[in-house]
Protein backbone atom coordinates (compact mmCIF):
# COMPACT_ATOMS: atom_id res chain seq x y z
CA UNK A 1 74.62 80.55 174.77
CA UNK A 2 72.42 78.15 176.91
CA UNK A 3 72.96 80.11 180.14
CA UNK A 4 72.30 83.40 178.31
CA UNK A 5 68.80 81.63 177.16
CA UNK A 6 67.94 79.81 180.02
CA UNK A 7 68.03 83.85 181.45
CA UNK A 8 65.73 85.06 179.47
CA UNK A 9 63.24 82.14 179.63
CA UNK A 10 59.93 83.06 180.92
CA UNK A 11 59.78 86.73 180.83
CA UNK A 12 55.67 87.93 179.58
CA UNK A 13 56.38 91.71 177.89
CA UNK A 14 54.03 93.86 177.68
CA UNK A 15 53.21 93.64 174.09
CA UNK A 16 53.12 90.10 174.09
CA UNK A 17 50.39 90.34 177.54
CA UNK A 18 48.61 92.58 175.71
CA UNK A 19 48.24 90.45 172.58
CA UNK A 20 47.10 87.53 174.89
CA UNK A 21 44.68 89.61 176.55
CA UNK A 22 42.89 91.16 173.51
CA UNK A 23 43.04 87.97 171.44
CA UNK A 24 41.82 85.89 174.52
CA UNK A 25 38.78 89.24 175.26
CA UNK A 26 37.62 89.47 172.12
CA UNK A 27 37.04 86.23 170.88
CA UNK A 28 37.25 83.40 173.81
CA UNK A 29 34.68 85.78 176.37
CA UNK A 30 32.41 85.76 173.91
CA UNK A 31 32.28 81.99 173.42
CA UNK A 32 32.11 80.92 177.11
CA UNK A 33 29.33 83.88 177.47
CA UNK A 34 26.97 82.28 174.83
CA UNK A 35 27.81 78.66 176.21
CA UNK A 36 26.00 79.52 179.62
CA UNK A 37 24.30 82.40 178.68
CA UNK A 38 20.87 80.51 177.85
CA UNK A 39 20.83 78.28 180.86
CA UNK A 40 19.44 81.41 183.24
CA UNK A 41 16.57 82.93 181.28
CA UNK A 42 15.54 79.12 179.57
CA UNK A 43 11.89 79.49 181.44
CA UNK A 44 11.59 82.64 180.32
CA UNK A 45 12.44 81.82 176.60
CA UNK A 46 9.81 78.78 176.95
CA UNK A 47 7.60 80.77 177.97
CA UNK A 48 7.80 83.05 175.16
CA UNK A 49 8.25 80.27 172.22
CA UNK A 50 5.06 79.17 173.55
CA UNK A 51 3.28 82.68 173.58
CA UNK A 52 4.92 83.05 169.80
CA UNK A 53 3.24 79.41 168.96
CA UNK A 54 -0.76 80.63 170.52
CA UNK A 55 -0.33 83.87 168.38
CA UNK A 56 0.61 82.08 165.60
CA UNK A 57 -1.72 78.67 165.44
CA UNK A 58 -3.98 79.55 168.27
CA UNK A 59 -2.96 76.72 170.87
CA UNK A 60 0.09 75.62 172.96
CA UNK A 61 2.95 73.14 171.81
CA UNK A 62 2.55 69.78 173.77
CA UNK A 63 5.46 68.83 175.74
CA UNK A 64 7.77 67.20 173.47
CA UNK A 65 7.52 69.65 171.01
CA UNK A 66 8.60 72.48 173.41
CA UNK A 67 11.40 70.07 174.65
CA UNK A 68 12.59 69.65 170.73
CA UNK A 69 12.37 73.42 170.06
CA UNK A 70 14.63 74.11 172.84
CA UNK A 71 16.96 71.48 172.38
CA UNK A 72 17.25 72.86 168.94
CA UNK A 73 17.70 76.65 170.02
CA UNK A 74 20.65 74.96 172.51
CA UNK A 75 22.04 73.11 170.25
CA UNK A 76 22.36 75.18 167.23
CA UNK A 77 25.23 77.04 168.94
CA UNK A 78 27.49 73.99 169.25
CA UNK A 79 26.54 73.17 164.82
CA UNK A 80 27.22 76.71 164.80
CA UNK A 81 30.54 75.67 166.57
CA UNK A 82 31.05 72.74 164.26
CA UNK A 83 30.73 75.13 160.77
CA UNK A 84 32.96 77.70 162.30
CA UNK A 85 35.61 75.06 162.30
CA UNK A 86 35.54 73.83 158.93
CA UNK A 87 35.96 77.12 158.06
CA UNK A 88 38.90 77.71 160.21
CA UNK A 89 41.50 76.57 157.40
CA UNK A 90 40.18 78.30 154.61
CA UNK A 91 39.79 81.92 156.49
CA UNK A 92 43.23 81.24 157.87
CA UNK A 93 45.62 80.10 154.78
CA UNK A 94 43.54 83.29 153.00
CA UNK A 95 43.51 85.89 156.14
CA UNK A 96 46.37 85.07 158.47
CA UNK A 97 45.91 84.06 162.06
CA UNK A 98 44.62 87.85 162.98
CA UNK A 99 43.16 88.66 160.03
CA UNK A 100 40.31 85.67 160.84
CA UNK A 101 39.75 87.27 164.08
CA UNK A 102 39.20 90.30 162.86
CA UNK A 103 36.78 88.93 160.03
CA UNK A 104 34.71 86.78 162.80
CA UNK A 105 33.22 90.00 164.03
CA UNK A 106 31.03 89.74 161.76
CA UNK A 107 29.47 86.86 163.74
CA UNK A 108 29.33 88.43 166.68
CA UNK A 109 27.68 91.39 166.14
CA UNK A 110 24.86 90.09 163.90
CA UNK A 111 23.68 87.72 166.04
CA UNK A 112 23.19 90.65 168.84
CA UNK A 113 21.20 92.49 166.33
CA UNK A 114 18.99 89.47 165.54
CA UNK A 115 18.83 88.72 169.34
CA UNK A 116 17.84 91.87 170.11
CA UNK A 117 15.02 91.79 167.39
CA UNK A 118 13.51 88.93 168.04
CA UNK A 119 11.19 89.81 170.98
CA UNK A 120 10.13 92.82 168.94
CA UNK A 121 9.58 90.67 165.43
CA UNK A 122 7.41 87.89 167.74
CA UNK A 123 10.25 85.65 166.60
CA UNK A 124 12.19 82.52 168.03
CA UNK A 125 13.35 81.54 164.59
CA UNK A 126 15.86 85.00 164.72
CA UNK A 127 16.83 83.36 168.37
CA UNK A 128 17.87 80.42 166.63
CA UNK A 129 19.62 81.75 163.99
CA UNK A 130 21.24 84.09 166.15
CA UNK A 131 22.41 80.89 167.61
CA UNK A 132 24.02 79.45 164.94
CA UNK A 133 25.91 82.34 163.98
CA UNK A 134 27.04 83.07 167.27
CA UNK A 135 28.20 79.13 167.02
CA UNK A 136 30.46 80.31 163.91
CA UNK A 137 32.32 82.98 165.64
CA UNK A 138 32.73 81.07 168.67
CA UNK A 139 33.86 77.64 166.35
CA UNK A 140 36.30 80.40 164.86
CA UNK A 141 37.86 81.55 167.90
CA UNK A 142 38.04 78.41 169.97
CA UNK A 143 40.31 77.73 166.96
CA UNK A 144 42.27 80.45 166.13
CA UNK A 145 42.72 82.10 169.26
CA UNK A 146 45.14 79.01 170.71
CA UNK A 147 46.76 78.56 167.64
CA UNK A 148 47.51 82.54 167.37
CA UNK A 149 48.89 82.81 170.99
CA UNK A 150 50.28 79.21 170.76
CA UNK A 151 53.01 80.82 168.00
CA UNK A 152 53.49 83.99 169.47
CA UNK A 153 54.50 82.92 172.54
CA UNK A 154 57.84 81.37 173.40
CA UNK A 155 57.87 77.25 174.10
CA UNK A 156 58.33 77.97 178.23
CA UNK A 157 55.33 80.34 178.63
CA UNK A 158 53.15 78.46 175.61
CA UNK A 159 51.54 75.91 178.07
CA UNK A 160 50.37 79.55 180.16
CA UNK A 161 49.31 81.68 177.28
CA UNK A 162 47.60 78.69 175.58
CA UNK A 163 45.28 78.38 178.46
CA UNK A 164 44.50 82.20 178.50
CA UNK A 165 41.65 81.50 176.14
CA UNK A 166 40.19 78.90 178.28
CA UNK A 167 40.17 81.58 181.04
CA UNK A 168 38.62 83.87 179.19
CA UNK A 169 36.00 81.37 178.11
CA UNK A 170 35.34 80.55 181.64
CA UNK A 171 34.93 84.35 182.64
CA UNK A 172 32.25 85.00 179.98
CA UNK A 173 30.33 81.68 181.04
CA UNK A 174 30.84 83.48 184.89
CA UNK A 175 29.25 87.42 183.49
CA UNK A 176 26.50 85.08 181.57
CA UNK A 177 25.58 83.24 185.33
CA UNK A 178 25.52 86.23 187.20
CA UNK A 179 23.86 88.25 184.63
CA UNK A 180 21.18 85.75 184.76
CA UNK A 181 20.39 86.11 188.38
CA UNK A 182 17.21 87.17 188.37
CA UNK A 183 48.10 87.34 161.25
CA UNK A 184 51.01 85.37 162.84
CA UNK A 185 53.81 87.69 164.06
CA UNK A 186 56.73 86.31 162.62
CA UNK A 187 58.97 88.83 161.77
CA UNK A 188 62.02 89.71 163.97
CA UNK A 189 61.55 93.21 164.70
CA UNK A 190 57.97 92.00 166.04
CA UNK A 191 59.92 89.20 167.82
CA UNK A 192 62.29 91.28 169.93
CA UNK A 193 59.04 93.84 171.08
CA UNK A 194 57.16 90.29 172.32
CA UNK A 195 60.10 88.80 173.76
CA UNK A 196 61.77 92.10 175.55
CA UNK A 197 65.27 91.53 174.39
CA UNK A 198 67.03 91.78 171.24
CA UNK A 199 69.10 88.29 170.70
CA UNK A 200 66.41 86.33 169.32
CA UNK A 201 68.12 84.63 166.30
CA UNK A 202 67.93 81.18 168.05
CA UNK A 203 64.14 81.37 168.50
CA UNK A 204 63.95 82.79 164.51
CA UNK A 205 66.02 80.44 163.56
CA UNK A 206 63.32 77.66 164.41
CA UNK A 207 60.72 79.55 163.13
CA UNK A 208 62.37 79.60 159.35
CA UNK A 209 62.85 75.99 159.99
CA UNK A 210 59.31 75.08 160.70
CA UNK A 211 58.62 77.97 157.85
CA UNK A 212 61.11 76.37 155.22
CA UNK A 213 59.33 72.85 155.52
CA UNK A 214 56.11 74.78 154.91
CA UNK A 215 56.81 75.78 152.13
CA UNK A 216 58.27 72.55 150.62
CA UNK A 217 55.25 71.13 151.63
CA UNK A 218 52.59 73.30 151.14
CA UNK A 219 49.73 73.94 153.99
CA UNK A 220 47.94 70.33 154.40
CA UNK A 221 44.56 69.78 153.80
CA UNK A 222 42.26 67.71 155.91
CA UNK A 223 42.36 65.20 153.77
CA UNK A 224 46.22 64.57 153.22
CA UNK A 225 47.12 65.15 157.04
CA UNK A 226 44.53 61.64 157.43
CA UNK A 227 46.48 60.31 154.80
CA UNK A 228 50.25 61.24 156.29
CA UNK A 229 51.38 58.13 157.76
CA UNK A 230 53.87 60.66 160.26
CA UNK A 231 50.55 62.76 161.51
CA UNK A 232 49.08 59.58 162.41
CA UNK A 233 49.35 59.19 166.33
CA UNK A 234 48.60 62.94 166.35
CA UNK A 235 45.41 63.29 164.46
CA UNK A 236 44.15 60.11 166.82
CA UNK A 237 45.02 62.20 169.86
CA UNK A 238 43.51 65.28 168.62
CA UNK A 239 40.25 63.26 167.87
CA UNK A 240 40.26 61.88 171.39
CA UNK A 241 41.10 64.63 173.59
CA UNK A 242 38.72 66.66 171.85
CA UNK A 243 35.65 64.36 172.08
CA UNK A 244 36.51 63.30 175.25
CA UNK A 245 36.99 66.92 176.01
CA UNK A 246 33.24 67.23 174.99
CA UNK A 247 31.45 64.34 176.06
CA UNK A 248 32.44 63.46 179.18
CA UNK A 249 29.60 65.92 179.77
CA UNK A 250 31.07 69.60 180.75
CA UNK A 251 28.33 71.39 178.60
CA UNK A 252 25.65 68.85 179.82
CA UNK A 253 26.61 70.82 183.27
CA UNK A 254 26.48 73.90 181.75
CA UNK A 255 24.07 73.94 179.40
CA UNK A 256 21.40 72.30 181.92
CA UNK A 257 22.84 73.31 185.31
CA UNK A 258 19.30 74.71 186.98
CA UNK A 259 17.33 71.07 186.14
CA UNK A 260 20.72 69.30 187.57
CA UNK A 261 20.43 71.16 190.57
CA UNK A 262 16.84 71.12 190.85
CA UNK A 263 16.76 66.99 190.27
CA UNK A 264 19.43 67.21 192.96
CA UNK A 265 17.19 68.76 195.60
CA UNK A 266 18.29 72.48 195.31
CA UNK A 267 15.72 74.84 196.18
CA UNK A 268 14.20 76.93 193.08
CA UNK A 269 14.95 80.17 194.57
CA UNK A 270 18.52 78.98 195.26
CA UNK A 271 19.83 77.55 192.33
CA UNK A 272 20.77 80.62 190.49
CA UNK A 273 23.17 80.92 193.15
CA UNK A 274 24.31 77.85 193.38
CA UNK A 275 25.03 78.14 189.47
CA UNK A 276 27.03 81.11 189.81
CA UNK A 277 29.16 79.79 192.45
CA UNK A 278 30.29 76.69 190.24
CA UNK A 279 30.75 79.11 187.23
CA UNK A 280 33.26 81.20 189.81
CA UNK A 281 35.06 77.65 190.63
CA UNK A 282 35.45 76.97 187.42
CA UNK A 283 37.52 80.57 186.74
CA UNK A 284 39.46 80.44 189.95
CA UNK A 285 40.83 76.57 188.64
CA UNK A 286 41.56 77.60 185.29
CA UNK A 287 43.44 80.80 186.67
CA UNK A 288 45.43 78.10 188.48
CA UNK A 289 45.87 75.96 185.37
CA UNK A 290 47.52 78.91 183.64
CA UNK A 291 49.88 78.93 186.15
CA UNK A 292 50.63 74.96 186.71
CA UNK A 293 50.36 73.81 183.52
CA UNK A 294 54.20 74.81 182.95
CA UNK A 295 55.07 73.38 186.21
CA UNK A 296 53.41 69.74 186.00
CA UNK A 297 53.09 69.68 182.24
CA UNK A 298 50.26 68.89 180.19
CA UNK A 299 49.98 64.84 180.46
CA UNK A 300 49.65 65.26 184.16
CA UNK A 301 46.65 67.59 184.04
CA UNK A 302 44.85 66.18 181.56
CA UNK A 303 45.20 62.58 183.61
CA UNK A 304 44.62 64.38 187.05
CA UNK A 305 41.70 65.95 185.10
CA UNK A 306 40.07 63.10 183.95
CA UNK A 307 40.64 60.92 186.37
CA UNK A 308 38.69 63.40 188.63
CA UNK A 309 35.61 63.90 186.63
CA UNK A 310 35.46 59.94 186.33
CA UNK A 311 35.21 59.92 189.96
CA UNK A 312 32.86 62.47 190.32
CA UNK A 313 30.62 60.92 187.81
CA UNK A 314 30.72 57.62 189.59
CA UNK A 315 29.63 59.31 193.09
CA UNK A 316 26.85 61.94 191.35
CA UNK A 317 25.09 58.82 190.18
CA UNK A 318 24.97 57.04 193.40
CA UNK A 319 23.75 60.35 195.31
CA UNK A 320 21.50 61.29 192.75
CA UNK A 321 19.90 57.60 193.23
CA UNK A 322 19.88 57.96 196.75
CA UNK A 323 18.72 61.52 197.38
CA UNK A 324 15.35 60.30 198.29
CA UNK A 325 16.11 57.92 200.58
CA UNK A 326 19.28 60.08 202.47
CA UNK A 327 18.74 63.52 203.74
CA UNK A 328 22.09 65.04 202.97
CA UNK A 329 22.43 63.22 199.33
CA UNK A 330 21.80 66.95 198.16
CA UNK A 331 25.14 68.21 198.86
CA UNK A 332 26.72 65.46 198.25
CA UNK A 333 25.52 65.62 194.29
CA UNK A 334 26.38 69.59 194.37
CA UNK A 335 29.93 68.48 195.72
CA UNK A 336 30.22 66.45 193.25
CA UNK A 337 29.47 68.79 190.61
CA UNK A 338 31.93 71.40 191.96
CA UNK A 339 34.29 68.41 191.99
CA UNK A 340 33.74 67.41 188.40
CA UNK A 341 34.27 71.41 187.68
CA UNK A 342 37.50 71.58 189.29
CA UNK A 343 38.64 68.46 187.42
CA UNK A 344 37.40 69.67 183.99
CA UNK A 345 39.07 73.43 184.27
CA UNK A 346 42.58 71.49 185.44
CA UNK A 347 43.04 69.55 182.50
CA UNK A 348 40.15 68.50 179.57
CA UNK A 349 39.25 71.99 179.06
CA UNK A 350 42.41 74.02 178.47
CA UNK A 351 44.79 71.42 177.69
CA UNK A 352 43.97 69.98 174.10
CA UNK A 353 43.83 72.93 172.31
CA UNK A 354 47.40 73.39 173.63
CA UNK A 355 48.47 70.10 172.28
CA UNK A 356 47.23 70.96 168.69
CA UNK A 357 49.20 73.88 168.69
CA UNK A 358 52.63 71.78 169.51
CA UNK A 359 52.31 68.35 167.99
CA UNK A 360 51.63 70.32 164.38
CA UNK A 361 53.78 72.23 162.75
CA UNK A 362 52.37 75.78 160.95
CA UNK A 363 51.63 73.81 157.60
CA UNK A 364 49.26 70.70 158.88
CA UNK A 365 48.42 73.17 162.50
CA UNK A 366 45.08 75.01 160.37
CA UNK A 367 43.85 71.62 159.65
CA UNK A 368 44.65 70.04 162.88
CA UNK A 369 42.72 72.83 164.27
CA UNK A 370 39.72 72.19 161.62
CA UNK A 371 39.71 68.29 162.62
CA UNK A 372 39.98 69.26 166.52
CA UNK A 373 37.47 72.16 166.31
CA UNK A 374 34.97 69.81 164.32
CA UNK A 375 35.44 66.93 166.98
CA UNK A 376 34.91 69.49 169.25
CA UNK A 377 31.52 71.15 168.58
CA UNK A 378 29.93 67.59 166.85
CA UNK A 379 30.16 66.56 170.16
CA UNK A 380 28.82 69.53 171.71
CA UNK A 381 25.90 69.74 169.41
CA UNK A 382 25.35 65.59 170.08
CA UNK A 383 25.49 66.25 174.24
CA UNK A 384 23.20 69.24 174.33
CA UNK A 385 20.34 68.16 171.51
CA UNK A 386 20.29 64.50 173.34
CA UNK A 387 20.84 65.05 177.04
CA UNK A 388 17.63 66.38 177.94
CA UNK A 389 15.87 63.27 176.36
CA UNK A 390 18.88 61.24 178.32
CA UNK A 391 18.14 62.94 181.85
CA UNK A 392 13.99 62.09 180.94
CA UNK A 393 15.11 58.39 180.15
CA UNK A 394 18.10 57.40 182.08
CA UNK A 395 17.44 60.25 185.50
CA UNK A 396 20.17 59.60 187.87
CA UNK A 397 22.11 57.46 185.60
CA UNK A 398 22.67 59.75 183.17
CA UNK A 399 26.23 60.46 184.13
CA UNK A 400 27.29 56.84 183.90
CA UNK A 401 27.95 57.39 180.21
CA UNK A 402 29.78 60.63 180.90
CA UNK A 403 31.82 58.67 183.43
CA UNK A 404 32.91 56.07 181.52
CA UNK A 405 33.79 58.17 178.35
CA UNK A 406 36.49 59.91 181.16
CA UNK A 407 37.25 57.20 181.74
CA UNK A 408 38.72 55.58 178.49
CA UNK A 409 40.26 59.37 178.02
CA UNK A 410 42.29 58.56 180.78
CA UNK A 411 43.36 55.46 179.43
CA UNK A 412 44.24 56.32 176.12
CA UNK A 413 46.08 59.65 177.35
CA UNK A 414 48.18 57.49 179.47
CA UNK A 415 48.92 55.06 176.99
CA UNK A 416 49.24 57.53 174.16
CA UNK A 417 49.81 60.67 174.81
CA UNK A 418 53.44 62.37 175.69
CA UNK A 419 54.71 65.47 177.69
CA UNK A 420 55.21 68.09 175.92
CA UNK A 421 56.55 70.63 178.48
CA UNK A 422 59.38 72.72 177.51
CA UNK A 423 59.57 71.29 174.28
CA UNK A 424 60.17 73.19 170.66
CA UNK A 425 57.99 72.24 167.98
CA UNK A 426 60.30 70.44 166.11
CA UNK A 427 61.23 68.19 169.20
CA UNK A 428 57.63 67.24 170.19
CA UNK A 429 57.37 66.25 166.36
CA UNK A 430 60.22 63.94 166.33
CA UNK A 431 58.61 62.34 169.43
CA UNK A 432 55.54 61.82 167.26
CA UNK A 433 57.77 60.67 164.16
CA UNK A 434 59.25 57.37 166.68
CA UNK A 435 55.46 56.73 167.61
CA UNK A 436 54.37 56.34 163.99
CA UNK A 437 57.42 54.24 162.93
CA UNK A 438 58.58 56.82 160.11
CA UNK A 439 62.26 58.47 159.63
CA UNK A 440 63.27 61.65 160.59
CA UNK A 441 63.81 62.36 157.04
CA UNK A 442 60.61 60.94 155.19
CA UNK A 443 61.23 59.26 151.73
CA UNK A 444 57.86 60.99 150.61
CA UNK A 445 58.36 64.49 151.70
CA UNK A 446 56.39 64.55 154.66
CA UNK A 447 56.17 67.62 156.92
CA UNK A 448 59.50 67.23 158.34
CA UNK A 449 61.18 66.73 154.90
CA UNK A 450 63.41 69.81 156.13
CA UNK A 451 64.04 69.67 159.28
CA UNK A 452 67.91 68.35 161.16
CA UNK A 453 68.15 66.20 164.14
CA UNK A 454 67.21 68.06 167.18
CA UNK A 455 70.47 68.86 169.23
CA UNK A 456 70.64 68.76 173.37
CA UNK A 457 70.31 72.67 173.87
CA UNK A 458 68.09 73.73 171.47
C-alpha cells in the first residue's frame, strides 16, 4: 500500500491546477495589485487632494496635513485588511471556503466603481473608502485563499499550492508597477477528479478523521482556541510569523519604494524603472519558492528568509548613511533592496500562511486564519500610517527597526518552530501536542479528542 502511494505522490491534475489558478487569480492578484498600485501615481494623487482642498476652502493643506491625508489613504487598505479578517470566520463557518470567495466580489468591484468616480465627484474621500473596501476583499482572500488550496491539495504538493497565492499576489503588485510607468471539496467523487486516480480511501480516510473531531468539537472561536492549552505553541507562532511577516518592513518597500529610491540617489526619471525591476524579482523568487518549498521545507525558508532581510537591513542603513560621502553607496542601497526582496519572497511572505493551514485542524483553522489575518494587516496598517513620519525622523536609520524585528523572527522560528514537510495534519498536530505538554487524548476534549496515534506509513 505504501509503494502504491508513494506512486502517486505529487501528481497536479488538471482540475486541481485549475482550482489553484482561479482561486489564486481572482482573489490573491487583486490584493498584491492594490498593495503597490498607489506607490506610482502618489504625486499625482497629491496633487489632486490638494486641488480638491483649494476648491473646497480656498487655500492649500500645509505639509503635514498632506503627509497625514496620504498616510491615511495608504493605510486604510491594510485596516481594510485587518476587518476583512475578523470577518473571515464568520463568512466561512456560514458560506464554506468558496462560497466566501465568491461573496468577496462584492469588495472588489465597488471599490472600482468608487475609484473610478472619484475624479469626476471632486472627491478623495470615495479614494479612501475605496481603500478600505478594497482592504476587506483583500483581508478576505489573503485568508481564505491558502486555507482553500491548503485542503484541497494533497500533504506533498500543499507546501507548492499554498504558495500559489503569494505568486499571484506578487504578479498583481508587478501589473500595478508597470502600469504605473508613466466551499471545501471534500467529497470523494471530487477527490478522485483532483487527485487523477481512483484509490483515494487512505487520503478520505484522514479527512473524516480530522472531520469526526470537528464535529465533537465544534468550529473554535477566537476566543476558546487562546484559551486551549493544546493550540498554545501554535497560536504564538501564528502571531509571530505573521507580524514579523509584516514588520520587518516588506510593505514599507512597497508602499514607499519611489522616496526609498530617490533618498538612495536614484534619478527621478529612473526610478519607475528601477521599481518595476524589484517588483519582477520579487515574482521570479516566489515562482522559485513554489517549487523549493517541498524540497527544503518550510523552517529552512523562512530562516534563510529572514536571516537575509536582517542582513540586508543592516547594510541599507550603513549605505544609506554613507551615500553622501561614497560615490557608489547608490547601488549598493538598491542591491540591498533587491536583496531584502529576494529574502522576503523565499520565506516570510509565502510561508506562514502555509503553516496556518497545517498546524490547525478544519475546526480551530477559520480562527487561526482570523488571528493570523488580523496580526497580519494591524501590522500593515501600523508600518504604512507611521513609516513616512519614521523615514522624516529616523532617515537612514529607519531600517534598523525593521532589521532587528527579522531578526528576533529568526530566533524564535529556530527555537520554536518545526518542519512540517511531508507531514499529514494530524502528524504536525501531535508534534504541537509534545510542545504544549498535553496528551494525545485530552481529558477536556480538545481538538484531537478523536484522533489515534499516528502510525509510520500514514
Amino acid at each position: 500500500m505504501e509503494q502504491v502511494l508513494a506512486k502517486k505522490e505529487g501528481r497536479l491534475t488538471l482540475v486541481l491546477g485549475l482550482a489553484t489558478l482561479i482561486a489564486a487569480f481572482g482573489s490573491s492578484f487583486q490584493y498584491g495589485y492594490n498593495v503597490a498600485a498607489i506607490n506610482s501615481p502618489a504625486q499625482f494623487m497629491k496633487t489632486f487632494y490638494n486641488k480638491t482642498y483649494y476648491e473646497r476652502n480656498n487655500g492649500y493643506m500645509d505639509k503635514f496635513a498632506l503627509t497625514l491625508l496620504w498616510s491615511v489613504s495608504v493605510s486604510m487598505f491594510p485596516f481594510g485588511g485587518f476587518v476583512g479578517s475578523l470577518m473571515v470566520g464568520p463568512l466561512v463557518n456560514n458560506f464554506g471556503r468558496k462560497g466566501t470567495l465568491l461573496f468577496n466580489n462584492i469588495f472588489s468591484i465597488v471599490p472600482a466603481v468608487l475609484m473610478g468616480c472619484s475624479k469626476v465627484a471632486g472627491s478623495f474621500e470615495m479614494i479612501i473608502l475605496s481603500r478600505l473596501l478594497v482592504g476587506i476583499c483583500a483581508g478576505l482572500s489573503s485568508n481564505v485563499v491558502p486555507m482553500y488550496l491548503g485542503e484541497l491539495a494533497p500533504k506533498n504538493l500543499r507546501g507548492g499550492l499554498g504558495v500559489v497565492p503569494q505568486l499571484f499576489i506578487t504578479i498583481g503588485i508587478l501589473v500595478a508597477q508597470i502600469f504605473g510607468l508613466r466551499s471545501l471539496l471534500a467529497n470523494e467523487e471530487a477527490l478522485k477528479r483532483l487527485r487523477g486516480w481512483d484509490d483515494v480511501n487512505p487520503e478520505m480516510e484522514e479527512i473524516r478523521q480530522e472531520d469526526e473531531a470537528e464535529r465533537a468539537v465544534g468550529f473554535v472561536s477566537v476566543l476558546k482556541m487562546f484559551r486551549t492549552r493544546s493550540l498554545r505553541w501554535q497560536v504564538i507562532s501564528v502571531i509571530v510569523l505573521m507580524g514579523g511577516q509584516q514588520l520587518s518592513g516588506v510593505n514599507a518597500i512597497y508602499y514607499y519604494a519611489d522616496q526609498i529610491y530617490l533618498s538612495a540617489g536614484v534619478k527621478e526619471n529612473d526610478v519607475q524603472y528601477v521599481t518595476v525591476g524589484t517588483g519582477a524579482v520579487n515574482v521570479l523568487m516566489t515562482v522559485c519558492a513554489v517549487f523549493v518549498v517541498e524540497l527544503l521545507g518550510r523552517r529552512f525558508l523562512l530562516l534563510l528568509g529572514f536571516s537575509v532581510c536582517f542582513t540586508a537591513c543592516c547594510v541599507l542603513t550603513a549605505a544609506l548613511a554613507l551615500q553622501d560621502t561614497i560615490s557608489w553607496m547608490p547601488y549598493v542601497s538598491i542591491a540591498c533592496i533587491i536583496a531584502y526582496v529576494v529574502g522576503h519572497a523565499l520565506g516570510p511572505s509565502p510561508v506562514p500562511a502555509v503553516l496556518i493551514t497545517e498546524t490547525f485542524l478544519q475546526s480551530s483553522r477559520p480562527a487561526a486564519f482570523m488571528v493570523g489575518g488580523s496580526v497580519h494587516w494591524l501590522s500593515n496598517f501600523t508600518v504604512g500610517l507611521i513609516f513616512p513620519f519614521v523615514q522624516v525622523g529616523l532617515g537612514a536609520y529607519s531600517f534598523v527597526i525593521f532589521g532587528v524585528i527579522c531578526l528576533l523572527t529568526t530566533i524564535y522560528t529556530f527555537l520554536v518552530v518545526p518542519e512540517t514537510k511531508a507531514k499529514t495534519f494530524i502528524e504536525i498536530n501531535q508534534i504541537f501536542t509534545k510542545m504544549n505538554k498535553v496528551s494525545e487524548v485530552h481529558p477536556e476534549k480538545e481538538e484531537l479528542e478523536e484522533f489515534p496515534p499516528s502510525t509510520p506509513g500514514q
